[in-house]
Every structure is written in structure tokens, then in C-alpha cells.
N, C-alpha and C. Protein backbone atom coordinates (compact mmCIF):
# COMPACT_ATOMS: atom_id res chain seq x y z
N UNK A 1 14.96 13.95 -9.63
CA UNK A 1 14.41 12.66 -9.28
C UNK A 1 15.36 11.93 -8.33
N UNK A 2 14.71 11.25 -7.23
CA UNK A 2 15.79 11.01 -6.36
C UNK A 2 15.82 9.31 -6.96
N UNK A 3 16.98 8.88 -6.68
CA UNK A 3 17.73 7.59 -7.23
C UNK A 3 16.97 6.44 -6.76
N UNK A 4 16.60 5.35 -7.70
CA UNK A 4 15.79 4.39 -7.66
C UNK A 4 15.67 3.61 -6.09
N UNK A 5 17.12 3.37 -6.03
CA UNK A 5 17.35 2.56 -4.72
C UNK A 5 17.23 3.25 -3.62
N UNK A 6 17.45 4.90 -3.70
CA UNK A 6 16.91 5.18 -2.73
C UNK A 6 15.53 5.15 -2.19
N UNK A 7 14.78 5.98 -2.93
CA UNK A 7 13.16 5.80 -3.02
C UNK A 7 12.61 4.48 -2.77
N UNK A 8 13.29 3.48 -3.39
CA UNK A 8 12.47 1.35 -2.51
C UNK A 8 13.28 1.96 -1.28
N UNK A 9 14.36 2.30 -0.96
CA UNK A 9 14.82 2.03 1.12
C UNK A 9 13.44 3.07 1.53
N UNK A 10 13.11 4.52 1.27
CA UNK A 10 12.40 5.23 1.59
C UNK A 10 10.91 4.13 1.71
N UNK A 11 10.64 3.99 0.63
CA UNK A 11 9.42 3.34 0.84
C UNK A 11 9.54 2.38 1.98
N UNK A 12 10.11 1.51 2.05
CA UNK A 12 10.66 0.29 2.62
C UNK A 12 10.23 1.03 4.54
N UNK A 13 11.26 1.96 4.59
CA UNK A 13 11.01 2.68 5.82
C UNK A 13 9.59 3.11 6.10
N UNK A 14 8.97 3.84 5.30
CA UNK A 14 7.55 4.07 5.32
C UNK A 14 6.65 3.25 5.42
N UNK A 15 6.48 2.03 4.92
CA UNK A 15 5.68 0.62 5.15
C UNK A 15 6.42 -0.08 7.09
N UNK A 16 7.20 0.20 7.07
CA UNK A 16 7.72 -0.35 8.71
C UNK A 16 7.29 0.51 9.52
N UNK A 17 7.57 1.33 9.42
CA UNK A 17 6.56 2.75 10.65
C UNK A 17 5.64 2.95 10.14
N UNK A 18 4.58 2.70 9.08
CA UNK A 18 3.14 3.01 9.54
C UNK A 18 2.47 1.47 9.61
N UNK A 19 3.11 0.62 9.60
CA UNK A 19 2.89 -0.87 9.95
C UNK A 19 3.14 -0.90 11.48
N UNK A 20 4.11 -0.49 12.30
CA UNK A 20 4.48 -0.82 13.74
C UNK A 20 3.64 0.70 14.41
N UNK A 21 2.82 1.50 13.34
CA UNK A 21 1.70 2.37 14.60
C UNK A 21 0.79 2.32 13.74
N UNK A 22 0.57 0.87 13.50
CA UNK A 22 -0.99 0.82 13.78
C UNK A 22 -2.16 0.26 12.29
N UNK A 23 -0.63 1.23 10.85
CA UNK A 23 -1.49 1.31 9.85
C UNK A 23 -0.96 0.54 8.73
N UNK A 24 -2.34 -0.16 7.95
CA UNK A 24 -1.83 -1.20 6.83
C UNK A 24 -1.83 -0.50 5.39
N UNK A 25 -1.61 -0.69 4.36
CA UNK A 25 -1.62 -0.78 2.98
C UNK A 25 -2.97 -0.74 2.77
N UNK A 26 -3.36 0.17 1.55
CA UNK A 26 -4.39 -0.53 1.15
C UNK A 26 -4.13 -0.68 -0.51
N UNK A 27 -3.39 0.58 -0.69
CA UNK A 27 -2.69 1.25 -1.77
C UNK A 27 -1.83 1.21 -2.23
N UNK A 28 -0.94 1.17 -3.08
CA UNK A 28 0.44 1.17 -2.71
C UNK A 28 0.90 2.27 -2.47
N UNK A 29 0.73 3.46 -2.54
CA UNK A 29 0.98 4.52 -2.05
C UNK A 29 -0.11 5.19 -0.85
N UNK A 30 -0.89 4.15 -0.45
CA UNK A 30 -1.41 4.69 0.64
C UNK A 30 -1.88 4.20 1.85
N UNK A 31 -1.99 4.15 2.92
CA UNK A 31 -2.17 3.23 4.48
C UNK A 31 -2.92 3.91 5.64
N UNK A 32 -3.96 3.19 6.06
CA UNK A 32 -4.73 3.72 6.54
C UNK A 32 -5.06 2.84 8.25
N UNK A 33 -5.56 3.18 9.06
CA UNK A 33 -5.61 2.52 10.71
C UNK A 33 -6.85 1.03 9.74
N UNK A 34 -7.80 1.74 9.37
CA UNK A 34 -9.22 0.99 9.51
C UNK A 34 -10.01 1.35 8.00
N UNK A 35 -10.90 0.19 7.56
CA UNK A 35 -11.10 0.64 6.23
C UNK A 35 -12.11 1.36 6.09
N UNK A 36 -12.29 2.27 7.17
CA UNK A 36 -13.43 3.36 7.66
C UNK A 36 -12.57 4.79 6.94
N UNK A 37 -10.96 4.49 7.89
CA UNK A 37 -10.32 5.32 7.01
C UNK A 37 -9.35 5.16 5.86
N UNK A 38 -10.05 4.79 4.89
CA UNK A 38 -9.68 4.77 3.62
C UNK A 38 -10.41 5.88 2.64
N UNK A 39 -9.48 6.29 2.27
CA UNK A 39 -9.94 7.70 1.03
C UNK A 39 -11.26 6.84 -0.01
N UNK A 40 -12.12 7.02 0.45
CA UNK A 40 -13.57 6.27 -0.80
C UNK A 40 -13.41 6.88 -2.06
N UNK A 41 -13.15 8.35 -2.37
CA UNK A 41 -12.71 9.05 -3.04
C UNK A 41 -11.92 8.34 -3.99
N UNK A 42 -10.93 8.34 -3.51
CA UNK A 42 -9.53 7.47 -4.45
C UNK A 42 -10.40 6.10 -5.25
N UNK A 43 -10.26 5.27 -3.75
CA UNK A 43 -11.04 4.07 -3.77
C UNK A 43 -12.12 4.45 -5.27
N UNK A 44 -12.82 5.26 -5.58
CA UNK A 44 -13.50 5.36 -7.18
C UNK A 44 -12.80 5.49 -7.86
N UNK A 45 -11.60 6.29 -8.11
CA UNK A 45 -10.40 6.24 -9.28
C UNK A 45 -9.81 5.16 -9.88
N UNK A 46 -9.52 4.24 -8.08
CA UNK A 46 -9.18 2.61 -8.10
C UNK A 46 -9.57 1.57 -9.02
N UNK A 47 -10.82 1.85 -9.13
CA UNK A 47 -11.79 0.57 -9.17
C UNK A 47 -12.55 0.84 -10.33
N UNK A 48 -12.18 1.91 -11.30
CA UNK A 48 -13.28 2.27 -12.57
C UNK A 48 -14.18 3.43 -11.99
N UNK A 49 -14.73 3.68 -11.21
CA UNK A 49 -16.22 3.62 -10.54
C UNK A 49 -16.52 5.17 -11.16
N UNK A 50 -17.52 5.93 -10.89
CA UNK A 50 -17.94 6.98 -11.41
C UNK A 50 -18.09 7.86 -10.62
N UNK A 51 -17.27 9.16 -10.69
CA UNK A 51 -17.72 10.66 -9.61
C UNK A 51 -17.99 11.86 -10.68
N UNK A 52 -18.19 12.93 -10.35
CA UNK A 52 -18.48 14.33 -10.66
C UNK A 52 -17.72 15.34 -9.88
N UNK A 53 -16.87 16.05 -10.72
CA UNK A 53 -15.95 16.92 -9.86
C UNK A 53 -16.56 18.01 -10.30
N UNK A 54 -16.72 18.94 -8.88
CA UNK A 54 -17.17 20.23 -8.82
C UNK A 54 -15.92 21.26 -8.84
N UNK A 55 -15.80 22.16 -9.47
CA UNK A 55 -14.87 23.54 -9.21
C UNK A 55 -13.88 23.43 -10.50
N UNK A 56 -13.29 24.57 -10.57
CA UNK A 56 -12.30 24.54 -11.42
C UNK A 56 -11.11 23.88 -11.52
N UNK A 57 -11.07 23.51 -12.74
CA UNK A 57 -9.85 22.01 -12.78
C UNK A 57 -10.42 20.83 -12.07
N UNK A 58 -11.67 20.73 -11.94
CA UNK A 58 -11.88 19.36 -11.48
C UNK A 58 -12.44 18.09 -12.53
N UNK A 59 -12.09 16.82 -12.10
CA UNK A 59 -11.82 15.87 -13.11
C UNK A 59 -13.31 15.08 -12.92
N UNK A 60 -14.36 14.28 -13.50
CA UNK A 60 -15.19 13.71 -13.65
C UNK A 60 -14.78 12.62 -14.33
N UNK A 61 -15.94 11.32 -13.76
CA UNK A 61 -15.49 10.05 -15.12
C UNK A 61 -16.95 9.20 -14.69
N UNK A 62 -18.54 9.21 -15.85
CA UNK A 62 -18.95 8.57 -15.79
C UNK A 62 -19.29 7.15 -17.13
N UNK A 63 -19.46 6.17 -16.45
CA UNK A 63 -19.74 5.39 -17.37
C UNK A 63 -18.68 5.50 -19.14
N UNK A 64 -17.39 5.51 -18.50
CA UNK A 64 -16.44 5.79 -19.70
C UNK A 64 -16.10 6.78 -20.44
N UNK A 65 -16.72 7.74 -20.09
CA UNK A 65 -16.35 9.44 -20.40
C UNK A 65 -15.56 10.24 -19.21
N UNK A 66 -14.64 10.55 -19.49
CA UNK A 66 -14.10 11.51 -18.82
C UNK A 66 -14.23 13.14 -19.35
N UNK A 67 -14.01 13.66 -17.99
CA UNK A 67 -14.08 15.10 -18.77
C UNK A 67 -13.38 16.04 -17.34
N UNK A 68 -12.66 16.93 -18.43
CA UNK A 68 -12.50 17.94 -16.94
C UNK A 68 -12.48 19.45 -17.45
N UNK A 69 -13.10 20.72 -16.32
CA UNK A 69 -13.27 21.68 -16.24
C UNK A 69 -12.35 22.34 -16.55
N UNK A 70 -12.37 24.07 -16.98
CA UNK A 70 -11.67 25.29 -16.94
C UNK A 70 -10.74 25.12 -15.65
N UNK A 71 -9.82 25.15 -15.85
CA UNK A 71 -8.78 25.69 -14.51
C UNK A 71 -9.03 27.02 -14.06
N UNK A 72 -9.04 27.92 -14.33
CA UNK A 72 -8.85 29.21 -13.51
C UNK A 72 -10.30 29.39 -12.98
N UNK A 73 -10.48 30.00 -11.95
CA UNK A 73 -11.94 30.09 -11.21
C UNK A 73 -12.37 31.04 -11.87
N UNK A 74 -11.85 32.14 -12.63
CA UNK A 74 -12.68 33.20 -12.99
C UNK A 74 -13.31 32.70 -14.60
N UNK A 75 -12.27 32.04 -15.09
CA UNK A 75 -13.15 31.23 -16.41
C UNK A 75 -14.49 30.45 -15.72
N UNK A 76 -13.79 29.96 -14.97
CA UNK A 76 -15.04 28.78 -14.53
C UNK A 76 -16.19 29.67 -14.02
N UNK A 77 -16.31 30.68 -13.13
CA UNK A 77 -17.10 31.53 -12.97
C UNK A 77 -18.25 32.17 -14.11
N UNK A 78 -17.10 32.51 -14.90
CA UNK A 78 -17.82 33.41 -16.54
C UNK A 78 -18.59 32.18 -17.12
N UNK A 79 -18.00 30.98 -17.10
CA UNK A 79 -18.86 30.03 -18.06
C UNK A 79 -20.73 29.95 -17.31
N UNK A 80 -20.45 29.46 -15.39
CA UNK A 80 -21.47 29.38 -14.90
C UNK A 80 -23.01 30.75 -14.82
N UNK A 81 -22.45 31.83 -14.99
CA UNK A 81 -22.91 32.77 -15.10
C UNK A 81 -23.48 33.10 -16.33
N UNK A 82 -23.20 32.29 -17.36
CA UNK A 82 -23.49 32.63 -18.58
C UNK A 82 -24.02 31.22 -19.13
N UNK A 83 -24.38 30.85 -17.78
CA UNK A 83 -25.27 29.08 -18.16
C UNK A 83 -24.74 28.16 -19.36
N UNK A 84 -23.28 28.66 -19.35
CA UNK A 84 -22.59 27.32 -20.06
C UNK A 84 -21.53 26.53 -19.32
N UNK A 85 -21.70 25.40 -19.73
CA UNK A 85 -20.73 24.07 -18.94
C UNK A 85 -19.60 24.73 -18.64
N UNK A 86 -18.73 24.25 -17.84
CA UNK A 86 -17.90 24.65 -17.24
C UNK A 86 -16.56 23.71 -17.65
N UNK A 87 -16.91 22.24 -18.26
CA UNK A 87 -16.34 21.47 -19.01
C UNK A 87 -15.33 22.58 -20.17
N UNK A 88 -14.09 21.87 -20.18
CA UNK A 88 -13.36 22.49 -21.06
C UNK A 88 -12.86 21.10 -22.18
N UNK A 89 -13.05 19.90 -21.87
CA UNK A 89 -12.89 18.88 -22.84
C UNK A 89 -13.05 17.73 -22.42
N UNK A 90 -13.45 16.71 -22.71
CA UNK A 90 -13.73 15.23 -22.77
C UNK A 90 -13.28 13.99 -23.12
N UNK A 91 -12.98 13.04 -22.99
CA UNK A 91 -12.83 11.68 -23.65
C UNK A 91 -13.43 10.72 -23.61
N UNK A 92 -13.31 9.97 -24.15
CA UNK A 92 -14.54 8.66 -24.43
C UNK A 92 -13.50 7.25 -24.25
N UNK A 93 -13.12 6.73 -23.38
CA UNK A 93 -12.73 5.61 -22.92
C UNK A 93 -12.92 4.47 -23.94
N UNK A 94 -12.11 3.80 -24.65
CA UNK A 94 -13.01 2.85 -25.97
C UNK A 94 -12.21 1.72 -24.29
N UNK A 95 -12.60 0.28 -25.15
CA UNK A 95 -12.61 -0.82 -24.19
C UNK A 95 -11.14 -1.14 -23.79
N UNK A 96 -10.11 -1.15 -24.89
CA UNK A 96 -8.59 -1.62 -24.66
C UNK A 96 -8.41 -0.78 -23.34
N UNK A 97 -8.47 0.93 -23.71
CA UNK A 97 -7.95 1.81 -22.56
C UNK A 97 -8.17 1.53 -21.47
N UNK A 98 -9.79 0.83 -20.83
CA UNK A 98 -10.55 0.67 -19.82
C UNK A 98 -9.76 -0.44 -19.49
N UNK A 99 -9.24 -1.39 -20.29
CA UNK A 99 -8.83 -2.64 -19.72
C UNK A 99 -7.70 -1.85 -19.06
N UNK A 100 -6.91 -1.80 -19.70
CA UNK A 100 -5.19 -1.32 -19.28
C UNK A 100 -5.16 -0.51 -18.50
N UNK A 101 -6.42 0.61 -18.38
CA UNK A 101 -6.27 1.30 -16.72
C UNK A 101 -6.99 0.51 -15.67
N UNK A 102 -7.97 -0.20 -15.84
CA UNK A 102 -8.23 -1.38 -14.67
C UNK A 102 -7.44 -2.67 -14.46
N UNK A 103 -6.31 -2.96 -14.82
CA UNK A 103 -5.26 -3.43 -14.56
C UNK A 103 -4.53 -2.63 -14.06
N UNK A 104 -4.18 -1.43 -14.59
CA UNK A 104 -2.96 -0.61 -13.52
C UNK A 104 -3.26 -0.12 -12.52
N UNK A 105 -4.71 0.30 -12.22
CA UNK A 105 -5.31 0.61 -11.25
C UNK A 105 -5.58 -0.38 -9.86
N UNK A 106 -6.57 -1.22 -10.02
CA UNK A 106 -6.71 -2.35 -9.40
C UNK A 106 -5.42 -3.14 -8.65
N UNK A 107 -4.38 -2.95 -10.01
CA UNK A 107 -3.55 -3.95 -9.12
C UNK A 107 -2.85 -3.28 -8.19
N UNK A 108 -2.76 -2.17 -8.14
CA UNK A 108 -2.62 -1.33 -6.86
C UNK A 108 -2.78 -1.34 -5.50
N UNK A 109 -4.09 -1.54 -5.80
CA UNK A 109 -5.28 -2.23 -4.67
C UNK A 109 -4.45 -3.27 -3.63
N UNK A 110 -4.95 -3.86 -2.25
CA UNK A 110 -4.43 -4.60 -1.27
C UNK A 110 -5.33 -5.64 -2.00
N UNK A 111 -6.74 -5.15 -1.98
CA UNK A 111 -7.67 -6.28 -3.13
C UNK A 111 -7.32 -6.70 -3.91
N UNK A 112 -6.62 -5.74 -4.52
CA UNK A 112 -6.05 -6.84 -5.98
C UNK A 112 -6.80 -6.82 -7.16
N UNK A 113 -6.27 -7.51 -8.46
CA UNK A 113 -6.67 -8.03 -9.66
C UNK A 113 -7.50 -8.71 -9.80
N UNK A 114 -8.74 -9.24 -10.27
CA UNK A 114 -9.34 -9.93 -10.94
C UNK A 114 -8.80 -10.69 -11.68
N UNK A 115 -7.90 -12.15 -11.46
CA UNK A 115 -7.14 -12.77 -12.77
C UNK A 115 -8.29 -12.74 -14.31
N UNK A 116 -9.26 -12.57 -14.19
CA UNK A 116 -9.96 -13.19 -15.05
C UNK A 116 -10.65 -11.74 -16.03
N UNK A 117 -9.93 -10.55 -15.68
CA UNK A 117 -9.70 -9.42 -16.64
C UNK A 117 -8.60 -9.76 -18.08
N UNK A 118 -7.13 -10.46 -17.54
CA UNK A 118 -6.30 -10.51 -18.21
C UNK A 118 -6.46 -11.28 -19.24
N UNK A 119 -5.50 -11.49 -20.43
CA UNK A 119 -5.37 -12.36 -21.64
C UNK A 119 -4.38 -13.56 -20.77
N UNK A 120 -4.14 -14.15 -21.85
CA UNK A 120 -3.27 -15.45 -21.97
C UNK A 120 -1.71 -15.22 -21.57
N UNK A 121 -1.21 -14.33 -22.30
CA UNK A 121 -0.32 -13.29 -22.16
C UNK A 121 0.22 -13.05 -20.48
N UNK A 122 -0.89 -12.29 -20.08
CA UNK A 122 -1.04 -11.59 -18.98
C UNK A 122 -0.70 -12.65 -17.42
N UNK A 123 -1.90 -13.33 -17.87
CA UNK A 123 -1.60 -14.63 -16.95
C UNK A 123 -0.70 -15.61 -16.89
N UNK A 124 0.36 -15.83 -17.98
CA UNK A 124 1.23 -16.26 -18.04
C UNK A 124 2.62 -15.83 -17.11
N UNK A 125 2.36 -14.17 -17.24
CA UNK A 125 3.19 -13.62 -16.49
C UNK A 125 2.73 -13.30 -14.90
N UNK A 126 1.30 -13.01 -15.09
CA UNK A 126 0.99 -13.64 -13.26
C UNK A 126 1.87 -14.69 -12.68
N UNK A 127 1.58 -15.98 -13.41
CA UNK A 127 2.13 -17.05 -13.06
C UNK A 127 3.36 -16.77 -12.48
N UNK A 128 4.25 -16.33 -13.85
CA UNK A 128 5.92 -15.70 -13.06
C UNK A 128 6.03 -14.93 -11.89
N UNK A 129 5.43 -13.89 -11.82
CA UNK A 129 5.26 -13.04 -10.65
C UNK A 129 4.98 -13.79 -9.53
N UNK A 130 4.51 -14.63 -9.32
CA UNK A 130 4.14 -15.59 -7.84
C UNK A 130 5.28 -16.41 -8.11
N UNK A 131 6.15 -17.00 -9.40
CA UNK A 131 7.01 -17.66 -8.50
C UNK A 131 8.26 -16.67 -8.48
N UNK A 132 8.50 -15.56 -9.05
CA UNK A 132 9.38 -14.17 -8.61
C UNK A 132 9.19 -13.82 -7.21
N UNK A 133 7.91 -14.03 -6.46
CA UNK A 133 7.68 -13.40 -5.16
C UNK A 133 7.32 -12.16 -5.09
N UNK A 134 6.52 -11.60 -6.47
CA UNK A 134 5.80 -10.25 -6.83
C UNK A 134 4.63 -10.64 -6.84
N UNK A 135 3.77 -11.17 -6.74
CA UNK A 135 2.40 -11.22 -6.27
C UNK A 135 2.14 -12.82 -5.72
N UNK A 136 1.35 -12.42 -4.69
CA UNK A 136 1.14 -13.38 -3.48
C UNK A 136 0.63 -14.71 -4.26
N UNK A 137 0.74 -15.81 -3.62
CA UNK A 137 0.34 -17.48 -4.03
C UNK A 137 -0.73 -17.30 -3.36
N UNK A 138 -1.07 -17.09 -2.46
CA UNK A 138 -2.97 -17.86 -1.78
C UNK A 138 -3.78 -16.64 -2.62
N UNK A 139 -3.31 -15.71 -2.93
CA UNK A 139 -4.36 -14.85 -3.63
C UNK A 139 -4.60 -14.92 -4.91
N UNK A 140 -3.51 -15.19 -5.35
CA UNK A 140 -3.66 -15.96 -7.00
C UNK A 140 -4.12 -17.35 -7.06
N UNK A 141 -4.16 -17.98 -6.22
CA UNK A 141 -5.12 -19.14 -6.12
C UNK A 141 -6.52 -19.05 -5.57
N UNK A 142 -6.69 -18.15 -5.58
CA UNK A 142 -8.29 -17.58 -5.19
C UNK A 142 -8.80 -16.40 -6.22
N UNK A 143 -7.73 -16.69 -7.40
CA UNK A 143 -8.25 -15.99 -8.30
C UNK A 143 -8.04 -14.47 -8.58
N UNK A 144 -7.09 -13.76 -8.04
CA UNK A 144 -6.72 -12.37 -7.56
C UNK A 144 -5.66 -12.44 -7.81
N UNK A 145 -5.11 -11.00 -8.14
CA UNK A 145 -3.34 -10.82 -8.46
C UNK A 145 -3.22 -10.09 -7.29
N UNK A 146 -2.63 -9.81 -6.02
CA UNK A 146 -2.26 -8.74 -5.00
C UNK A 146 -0.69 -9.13 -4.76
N UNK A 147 -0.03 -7.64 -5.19
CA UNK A 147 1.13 -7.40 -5.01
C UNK A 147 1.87 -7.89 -3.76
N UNK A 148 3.04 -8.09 -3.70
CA UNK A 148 3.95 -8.34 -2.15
C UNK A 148 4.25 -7.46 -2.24
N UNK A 149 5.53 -7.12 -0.88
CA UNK A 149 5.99 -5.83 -0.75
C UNK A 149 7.00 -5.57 -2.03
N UNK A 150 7.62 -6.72 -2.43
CA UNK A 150 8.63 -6.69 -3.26
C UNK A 150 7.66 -6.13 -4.15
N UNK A 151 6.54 -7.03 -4.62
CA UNK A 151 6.22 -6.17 -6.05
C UNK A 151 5.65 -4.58 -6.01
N UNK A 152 5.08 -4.64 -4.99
CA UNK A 152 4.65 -2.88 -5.04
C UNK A 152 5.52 -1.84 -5.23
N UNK A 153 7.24 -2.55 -4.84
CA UNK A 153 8.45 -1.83 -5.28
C UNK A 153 8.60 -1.77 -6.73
N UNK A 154 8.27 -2.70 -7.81
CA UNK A 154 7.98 -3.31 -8.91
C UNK A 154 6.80 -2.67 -9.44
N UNK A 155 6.01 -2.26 -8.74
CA UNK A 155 4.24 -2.41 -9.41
C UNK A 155 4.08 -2.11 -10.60
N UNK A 156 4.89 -0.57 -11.34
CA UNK A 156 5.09 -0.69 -12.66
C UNK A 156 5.24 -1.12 -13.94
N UNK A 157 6.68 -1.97 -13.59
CA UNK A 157 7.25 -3.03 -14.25
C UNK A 157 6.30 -4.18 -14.52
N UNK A 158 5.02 -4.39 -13.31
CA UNK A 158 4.55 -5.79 -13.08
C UNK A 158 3.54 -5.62 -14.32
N UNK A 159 2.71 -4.47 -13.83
CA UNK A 159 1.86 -3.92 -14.70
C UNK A 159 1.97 -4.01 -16.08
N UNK A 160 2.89 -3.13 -16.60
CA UNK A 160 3.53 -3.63 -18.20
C UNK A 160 3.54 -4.86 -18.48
N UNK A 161 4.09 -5.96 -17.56
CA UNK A 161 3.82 -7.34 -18.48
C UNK A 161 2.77 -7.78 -17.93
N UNK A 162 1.44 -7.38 -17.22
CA UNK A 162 0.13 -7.78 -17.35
C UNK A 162 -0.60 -7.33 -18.51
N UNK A 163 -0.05 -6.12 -19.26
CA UNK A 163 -1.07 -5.46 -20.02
C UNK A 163 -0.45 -5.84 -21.10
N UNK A 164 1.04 -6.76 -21.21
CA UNK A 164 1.44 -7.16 -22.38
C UNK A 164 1.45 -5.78 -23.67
């Protein structure tokens, strides 16, 4: 694992050169010219939303079930051929989990948080974070948590005391 402080200068460098050709944040780990090119893909992981993964080892999540396939193609093969699912196991999302990954998820986002997901708790420590200089003032006054650069260095840490 390379050393904390190195990895924020790395990042740090990586947000300045794809900022001075051309490309913004949308992610915190990801930056794109135009929001044409933004991964939509991801963008469903982001945001809750629901896909269907085709092939072996691929991951699905509708309406609070997750589930993912056989890894090896030749399992996955034998199952389809023999007209059984290709699914190798499932989960069922209860509501806490859904919260705490649409908080860690979301706040990821350039969009941001929904303040009005969090507890009492949560928002308390929003509050701190805007006057820390980890998530922006005009966006938390419009009701949104969106990280600064400082906090996306943070985003972890921030996360944990949103989800209390």
C-alpha cells in the first residue's frame, strides 16, 4: 500500500492535469470532458439504481436484491445449457444497509448528498464538515452534501461520521 500522503499528492496531481485538459470530477475517483462522457454504468451503482449483469461473475442489483453469477465461464456455460440460473447467490438489502450505502455512494457524486437522507447525528456533522472545509457551503445550503477537494481526500472518514 503506498503511504497515505503520498496517494492525497498523487491524487492532488491527477485532479490538476485532468482539470487544465479539459476534464472535471464527477466522481471522486473519476473525470470526464462532458456529462455525455460519464460512465451511466457506474452512475447506477452511484445512485441505488437497478442493472442486470450478463456473463460470468457478473453482479446484478434490482429493487434491493443483489445477486451475482458463477465465475468461471464453463460453470456458467453448464448451468445455461441445462436451463438453470446462472446466479450463484443473492442478498436482500434490508433498509439500514440501503441507507449507509446511499450515503457512501452518493456522496461520492459531484451531485452530492441529499441532506435530508441523514439522521440528526449525521447532519450535525455535515454542519462540521462545511465549517472544516470538507463539504461545500452553497451546496449544503441548497440542501446537498458535495465534497471539496479537501474532503474527497477525506471522503471516507467523512462518510463514517455521516452514517454515525
Amino acid at each position: 500500500m503506498v503511504d497515505d500522503d503520498v496517494a492525497a499528492d498523487r491524487y492532488l496531481m491527477a485532479e490538476d492535469t485532468l482539470q487544465h485538459n479539459g476534464f472535471s470530477w464527477y466522481e471522486v475517483s473519476n473525470w470526464a470532458r462532458s456529462d455525455d462522457a460519464r460512465s451511466r454504468h457506474n452512475l447506477l451503482y452511484w445512485t441505488g439504481g437497478d442493472w442486470w449483469g450478463i456473463g460470468p461473475g457478473a453482479h446484478s442489483h434490482v429493487n434491493g436484491v443483489r445477486w451475482w453469477n458463477v465465475k468461471h465461464p464453463s460453470a456458467y456455460a453448464t448451468r445455461l445449457s441445462s436451463q438453470l440460473s446462472p446466479a450463484q447467490a443473492r442478498e436482500l438489502l434490508d433498509l439500514d444497509t440501503r441507507r449507509v450505502e446511499d450515503v457512501m455512494l452518493r456522496l461520492r457524486l459531484r451531485a452530492g448528498l441529499p441532506l435530508d437522507v441523514l439522521d440528526d447525528a449525521g447532519l450535525a456533522a455535515a454542519r462540521r464538515f462545511v465549517s472544516d472545509g470538507l463539504l461545500a457551503p452553497a451546496s449544503y445550503d441548497d440542501g446537498v452534501a458535495v465534497l471539496t477537494l479537501p474532503g474527497r481526500l477525506l471522503a471516507d472518514a467523512v462518510v463514517r461520521e455521516l452514517v454515525g
